[in-house]
N, C-alpha and C. Protein backbone atom coordinates (compact mmCIF):
# COMPACT_ATOMS: atom_id res chain seq x y z
N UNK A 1 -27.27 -4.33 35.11
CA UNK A 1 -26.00 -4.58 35.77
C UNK A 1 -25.78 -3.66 36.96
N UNK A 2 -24.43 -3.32 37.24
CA UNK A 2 -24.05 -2.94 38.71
C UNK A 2 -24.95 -1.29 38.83
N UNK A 3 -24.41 -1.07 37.56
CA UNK A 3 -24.91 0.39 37.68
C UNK A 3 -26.31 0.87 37.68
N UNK A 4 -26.90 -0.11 37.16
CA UNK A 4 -28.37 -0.09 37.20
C UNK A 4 -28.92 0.27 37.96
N UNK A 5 -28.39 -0.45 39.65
CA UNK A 5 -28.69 -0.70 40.59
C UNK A 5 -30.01 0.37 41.48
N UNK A 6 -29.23 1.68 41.29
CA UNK A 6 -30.07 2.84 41.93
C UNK A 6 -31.83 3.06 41.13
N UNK A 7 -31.37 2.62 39.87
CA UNK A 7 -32.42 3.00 39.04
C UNK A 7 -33.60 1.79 39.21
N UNK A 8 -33.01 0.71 39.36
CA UNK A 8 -34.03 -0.61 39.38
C UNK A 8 -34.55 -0.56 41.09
N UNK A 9 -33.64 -0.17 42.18
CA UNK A 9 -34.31 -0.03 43.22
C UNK A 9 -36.03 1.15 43.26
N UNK A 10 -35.43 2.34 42.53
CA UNK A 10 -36.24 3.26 42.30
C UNK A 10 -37.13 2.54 41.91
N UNK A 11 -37.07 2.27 40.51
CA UNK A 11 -38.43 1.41 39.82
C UNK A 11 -39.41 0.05 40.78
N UNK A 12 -38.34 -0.03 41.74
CA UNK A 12 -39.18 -1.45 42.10
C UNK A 12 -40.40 -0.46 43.37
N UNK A 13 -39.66 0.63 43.98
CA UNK A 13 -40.60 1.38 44.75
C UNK A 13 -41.56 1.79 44.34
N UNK A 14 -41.64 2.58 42.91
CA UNK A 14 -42.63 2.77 42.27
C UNK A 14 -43.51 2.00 41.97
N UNK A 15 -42.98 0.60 41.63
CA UNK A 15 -44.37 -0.10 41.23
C UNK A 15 -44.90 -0.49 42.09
N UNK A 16 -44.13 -0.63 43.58
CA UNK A 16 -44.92 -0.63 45.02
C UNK A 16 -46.15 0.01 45.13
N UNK A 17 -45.39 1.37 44.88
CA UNK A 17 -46.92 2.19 45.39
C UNK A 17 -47.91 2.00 44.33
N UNK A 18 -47.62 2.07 43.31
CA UNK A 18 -48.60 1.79 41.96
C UNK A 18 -49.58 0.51 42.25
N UNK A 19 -49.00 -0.25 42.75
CA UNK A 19 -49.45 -1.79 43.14
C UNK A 19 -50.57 -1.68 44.53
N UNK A 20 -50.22 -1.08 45.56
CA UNK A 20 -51.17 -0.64 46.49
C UNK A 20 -51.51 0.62 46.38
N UNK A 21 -52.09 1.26 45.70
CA UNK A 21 -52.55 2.31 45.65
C UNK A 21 -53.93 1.42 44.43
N UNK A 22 -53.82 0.93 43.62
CA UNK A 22 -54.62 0.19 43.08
C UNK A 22 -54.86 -0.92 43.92
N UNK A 23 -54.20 -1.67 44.76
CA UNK A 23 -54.65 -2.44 45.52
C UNK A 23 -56.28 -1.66 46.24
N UNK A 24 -55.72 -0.91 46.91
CA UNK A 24 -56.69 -0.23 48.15
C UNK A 24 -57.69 0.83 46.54
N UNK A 25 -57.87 0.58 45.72
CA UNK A 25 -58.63 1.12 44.87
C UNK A 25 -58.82 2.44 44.96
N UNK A 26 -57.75 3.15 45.27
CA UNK A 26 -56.90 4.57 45.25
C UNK A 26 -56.85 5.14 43.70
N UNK A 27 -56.53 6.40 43.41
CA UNK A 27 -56.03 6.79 42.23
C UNK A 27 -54.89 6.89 41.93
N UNK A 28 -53.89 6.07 41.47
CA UNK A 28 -52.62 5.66 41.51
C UNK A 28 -51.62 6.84 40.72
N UNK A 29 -52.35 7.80 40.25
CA UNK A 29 -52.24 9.30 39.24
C UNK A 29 -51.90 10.46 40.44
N UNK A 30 -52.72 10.16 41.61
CA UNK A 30 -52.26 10.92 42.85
C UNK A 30 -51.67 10.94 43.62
N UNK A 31 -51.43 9.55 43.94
CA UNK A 31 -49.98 8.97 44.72
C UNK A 31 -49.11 8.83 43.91
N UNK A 32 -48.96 8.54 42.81
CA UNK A 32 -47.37 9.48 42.26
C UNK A 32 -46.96 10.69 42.32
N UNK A 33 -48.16 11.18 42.43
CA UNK A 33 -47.42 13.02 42.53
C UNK A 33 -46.95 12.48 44.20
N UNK A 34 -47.27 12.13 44.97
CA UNK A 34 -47.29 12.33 46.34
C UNK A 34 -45.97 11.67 46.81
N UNK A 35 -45.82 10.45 46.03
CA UNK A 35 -44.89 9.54 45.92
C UNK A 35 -43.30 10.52 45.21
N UNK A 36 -43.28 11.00 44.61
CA UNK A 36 -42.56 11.61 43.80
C UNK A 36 -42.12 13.09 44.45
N UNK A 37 -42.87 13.36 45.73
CA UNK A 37 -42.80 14.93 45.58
C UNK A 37 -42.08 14.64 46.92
N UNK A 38 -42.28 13.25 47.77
CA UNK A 38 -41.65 12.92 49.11
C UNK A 38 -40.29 12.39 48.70
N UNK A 39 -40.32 11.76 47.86
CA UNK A 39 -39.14 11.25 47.17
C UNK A 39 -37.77 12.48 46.93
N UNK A 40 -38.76 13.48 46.06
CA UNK A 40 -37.68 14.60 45.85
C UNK A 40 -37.14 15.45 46.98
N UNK A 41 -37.85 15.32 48.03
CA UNK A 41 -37.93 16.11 48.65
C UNK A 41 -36.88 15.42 50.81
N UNK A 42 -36.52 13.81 50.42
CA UNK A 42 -36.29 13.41 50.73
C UNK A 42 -34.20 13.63 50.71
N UNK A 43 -33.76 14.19 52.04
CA UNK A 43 -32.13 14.15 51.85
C UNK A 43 -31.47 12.72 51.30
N UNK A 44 -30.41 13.24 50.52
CA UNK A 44 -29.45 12.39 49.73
C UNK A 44 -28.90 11.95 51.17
N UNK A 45 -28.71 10.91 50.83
CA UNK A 45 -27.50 9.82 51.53
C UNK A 45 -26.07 10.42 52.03
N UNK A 46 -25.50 10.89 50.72
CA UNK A 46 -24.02 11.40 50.68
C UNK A 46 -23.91 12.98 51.06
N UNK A 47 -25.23 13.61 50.11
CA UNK A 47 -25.21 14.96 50.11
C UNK A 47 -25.79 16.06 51.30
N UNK A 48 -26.30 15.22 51.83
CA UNK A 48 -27.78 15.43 53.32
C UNK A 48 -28.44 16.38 52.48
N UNK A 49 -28.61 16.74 51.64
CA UNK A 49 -29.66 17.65 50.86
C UNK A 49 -30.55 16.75 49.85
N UNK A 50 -32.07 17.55 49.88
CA UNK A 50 -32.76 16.93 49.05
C UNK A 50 -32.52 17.31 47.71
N UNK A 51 -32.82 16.08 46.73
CA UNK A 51 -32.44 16.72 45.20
C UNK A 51 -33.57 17.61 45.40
N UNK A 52 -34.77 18.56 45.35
CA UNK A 52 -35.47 19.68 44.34
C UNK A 52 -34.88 20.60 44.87
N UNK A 53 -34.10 20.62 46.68
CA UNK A 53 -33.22 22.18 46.88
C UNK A 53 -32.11 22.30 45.99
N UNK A 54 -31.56 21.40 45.33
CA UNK A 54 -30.09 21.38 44.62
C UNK A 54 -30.99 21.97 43.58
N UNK A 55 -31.97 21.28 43.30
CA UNK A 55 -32.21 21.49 41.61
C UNK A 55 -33.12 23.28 41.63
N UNK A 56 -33.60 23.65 42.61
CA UNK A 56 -33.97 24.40 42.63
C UNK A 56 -34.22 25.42 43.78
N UNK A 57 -33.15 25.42 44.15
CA UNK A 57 -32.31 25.89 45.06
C UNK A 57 -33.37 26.91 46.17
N UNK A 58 -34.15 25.77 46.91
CA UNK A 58 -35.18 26.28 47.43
C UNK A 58 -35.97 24.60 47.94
N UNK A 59 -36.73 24.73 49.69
CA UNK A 59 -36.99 23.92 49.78
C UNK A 59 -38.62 23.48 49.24
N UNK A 60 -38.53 22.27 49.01
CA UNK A 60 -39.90 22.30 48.50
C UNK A 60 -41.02 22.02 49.65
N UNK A 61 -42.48 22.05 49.93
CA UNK A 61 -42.96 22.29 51.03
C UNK A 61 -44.03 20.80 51.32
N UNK A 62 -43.66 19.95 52.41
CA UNK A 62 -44.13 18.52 52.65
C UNK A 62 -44.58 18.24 53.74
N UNK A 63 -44.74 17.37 54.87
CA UNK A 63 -45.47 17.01 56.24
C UNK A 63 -43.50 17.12 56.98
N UNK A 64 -42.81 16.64 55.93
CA UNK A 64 -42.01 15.99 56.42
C UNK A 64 -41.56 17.27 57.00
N UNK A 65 -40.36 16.88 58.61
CA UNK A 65 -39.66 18.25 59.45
C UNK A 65 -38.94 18.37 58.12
N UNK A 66 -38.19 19.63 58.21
CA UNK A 66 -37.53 20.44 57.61
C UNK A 66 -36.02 20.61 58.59
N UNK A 67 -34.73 19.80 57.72
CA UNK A 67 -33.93 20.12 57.93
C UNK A 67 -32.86 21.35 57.38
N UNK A 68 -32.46 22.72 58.05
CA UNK A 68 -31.68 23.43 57.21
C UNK A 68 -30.58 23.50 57.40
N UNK A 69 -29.53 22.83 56.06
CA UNK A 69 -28.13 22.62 56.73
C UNK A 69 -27.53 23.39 55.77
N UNK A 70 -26.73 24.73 55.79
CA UNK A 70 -26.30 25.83 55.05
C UNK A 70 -25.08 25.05 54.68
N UNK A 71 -25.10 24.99 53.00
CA UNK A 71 -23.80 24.50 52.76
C UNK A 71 -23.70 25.05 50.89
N UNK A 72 -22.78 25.17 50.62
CA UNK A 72 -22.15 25.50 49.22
C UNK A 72 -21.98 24.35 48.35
N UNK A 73 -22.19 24.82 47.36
CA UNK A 73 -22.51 23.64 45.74
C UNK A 73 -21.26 23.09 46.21
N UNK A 74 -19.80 24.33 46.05
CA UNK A 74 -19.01 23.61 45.84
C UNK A 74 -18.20 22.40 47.08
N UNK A 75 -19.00 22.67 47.97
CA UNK A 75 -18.69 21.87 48.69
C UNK A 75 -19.43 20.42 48.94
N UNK A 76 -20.67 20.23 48.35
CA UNK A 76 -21.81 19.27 47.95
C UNK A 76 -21.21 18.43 46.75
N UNK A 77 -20.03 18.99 45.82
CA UNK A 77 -19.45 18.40 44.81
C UNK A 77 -17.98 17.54 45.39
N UNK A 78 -17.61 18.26 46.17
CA UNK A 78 -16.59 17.80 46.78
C UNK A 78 -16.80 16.73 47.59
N UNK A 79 -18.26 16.97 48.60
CA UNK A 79 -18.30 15.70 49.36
C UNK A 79 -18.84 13.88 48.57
N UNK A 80 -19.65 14.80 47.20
CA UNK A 80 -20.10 13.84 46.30
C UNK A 80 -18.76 12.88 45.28
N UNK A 81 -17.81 13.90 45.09
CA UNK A 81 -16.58 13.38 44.82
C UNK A 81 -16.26 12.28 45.73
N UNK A 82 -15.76 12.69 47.03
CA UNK A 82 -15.37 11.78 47.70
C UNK A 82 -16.11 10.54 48.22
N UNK A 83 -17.16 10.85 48.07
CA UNK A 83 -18.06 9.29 48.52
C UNK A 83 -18.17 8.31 47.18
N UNK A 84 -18.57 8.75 45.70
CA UNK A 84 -17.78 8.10 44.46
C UNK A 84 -16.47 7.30 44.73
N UNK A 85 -15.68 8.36 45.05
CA UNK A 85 -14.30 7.91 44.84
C UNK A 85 -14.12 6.26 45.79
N UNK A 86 -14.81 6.69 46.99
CA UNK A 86 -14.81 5.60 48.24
C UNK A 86 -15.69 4.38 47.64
N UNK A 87 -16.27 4.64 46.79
CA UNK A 87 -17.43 3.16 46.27
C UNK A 87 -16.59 2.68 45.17
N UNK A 88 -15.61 3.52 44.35
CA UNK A 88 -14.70 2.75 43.02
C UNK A 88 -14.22 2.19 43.57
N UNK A 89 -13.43 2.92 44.60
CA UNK A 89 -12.20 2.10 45.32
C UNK A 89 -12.75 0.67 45.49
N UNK A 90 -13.62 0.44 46.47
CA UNK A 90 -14.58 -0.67 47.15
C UNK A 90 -14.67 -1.73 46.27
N UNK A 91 -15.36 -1.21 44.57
CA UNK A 91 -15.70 -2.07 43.98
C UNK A 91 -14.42 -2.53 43.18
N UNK A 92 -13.65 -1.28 42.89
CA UNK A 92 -12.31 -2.13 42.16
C UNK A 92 -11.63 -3.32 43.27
N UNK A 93 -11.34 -3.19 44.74
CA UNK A 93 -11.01 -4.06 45.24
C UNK A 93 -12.09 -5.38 45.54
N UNK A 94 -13.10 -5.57 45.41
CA UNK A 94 -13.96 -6.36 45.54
C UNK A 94 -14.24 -7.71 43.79
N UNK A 95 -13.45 -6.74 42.93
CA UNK A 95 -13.90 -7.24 41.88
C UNK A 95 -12.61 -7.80 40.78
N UNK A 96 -12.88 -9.34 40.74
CA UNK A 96 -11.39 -9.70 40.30
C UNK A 96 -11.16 -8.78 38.40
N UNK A 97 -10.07 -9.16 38.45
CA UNK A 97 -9.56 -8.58 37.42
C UNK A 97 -9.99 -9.47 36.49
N UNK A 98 -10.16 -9.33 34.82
CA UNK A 98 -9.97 -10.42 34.18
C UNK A 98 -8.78 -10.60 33.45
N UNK A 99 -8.81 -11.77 33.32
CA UNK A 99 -7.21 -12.13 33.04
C UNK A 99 -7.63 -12.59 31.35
N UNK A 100 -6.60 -12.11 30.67
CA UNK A 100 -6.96 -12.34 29.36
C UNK A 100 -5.49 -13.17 28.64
């Protein structure tokens, strides 16, 4: 269902690469780490930080440039609050009520 959503997109990428990485007769055991480590290492949408600096408060090291944007948890919670709050809103108005 709705909420799924983030998780089934994820999964469908994964089996992407899983799928051509065995396509091109690759080791599909190595491009997940590779797959997984660009992934983590990739800024949030809402948060502009990658999840492994949140999770481990340190950047992790990739091809990709390196953005450094100095900012506080508690303000990463606050902006994560408010972009939530802006998608309930969205979906409560988008979504009829049921009438019982």
């Amino acid at each position: 269902p709705q909420a799924n959503g983030e998780a089934e997109r994820f999964m469908n990428n994964l089996g992407k690469v899983i799928r051509t990485t065995l396509t091109e007769g690759k080791s599909w055991h190595q491009n997940l780490h590779v797959f997984l480590r660009n992934y983590r290492a990739t800024p949030h949408s809402t948060l502009k930080q990658p999840p492994a600096s949140l999770l481990f408060g340190q950047n992790i090291r990739t091809k990709f440039p390196e953005l450094h944007l100095p900012s506080s948890n508690d303000s990463l919670r606050l902006v994560d609050a408010q972009q939530k709050g802006k998608m309930k809103k969205h979906v409560k108005t988008r979504t009829p009520e049921c009438v019982t």
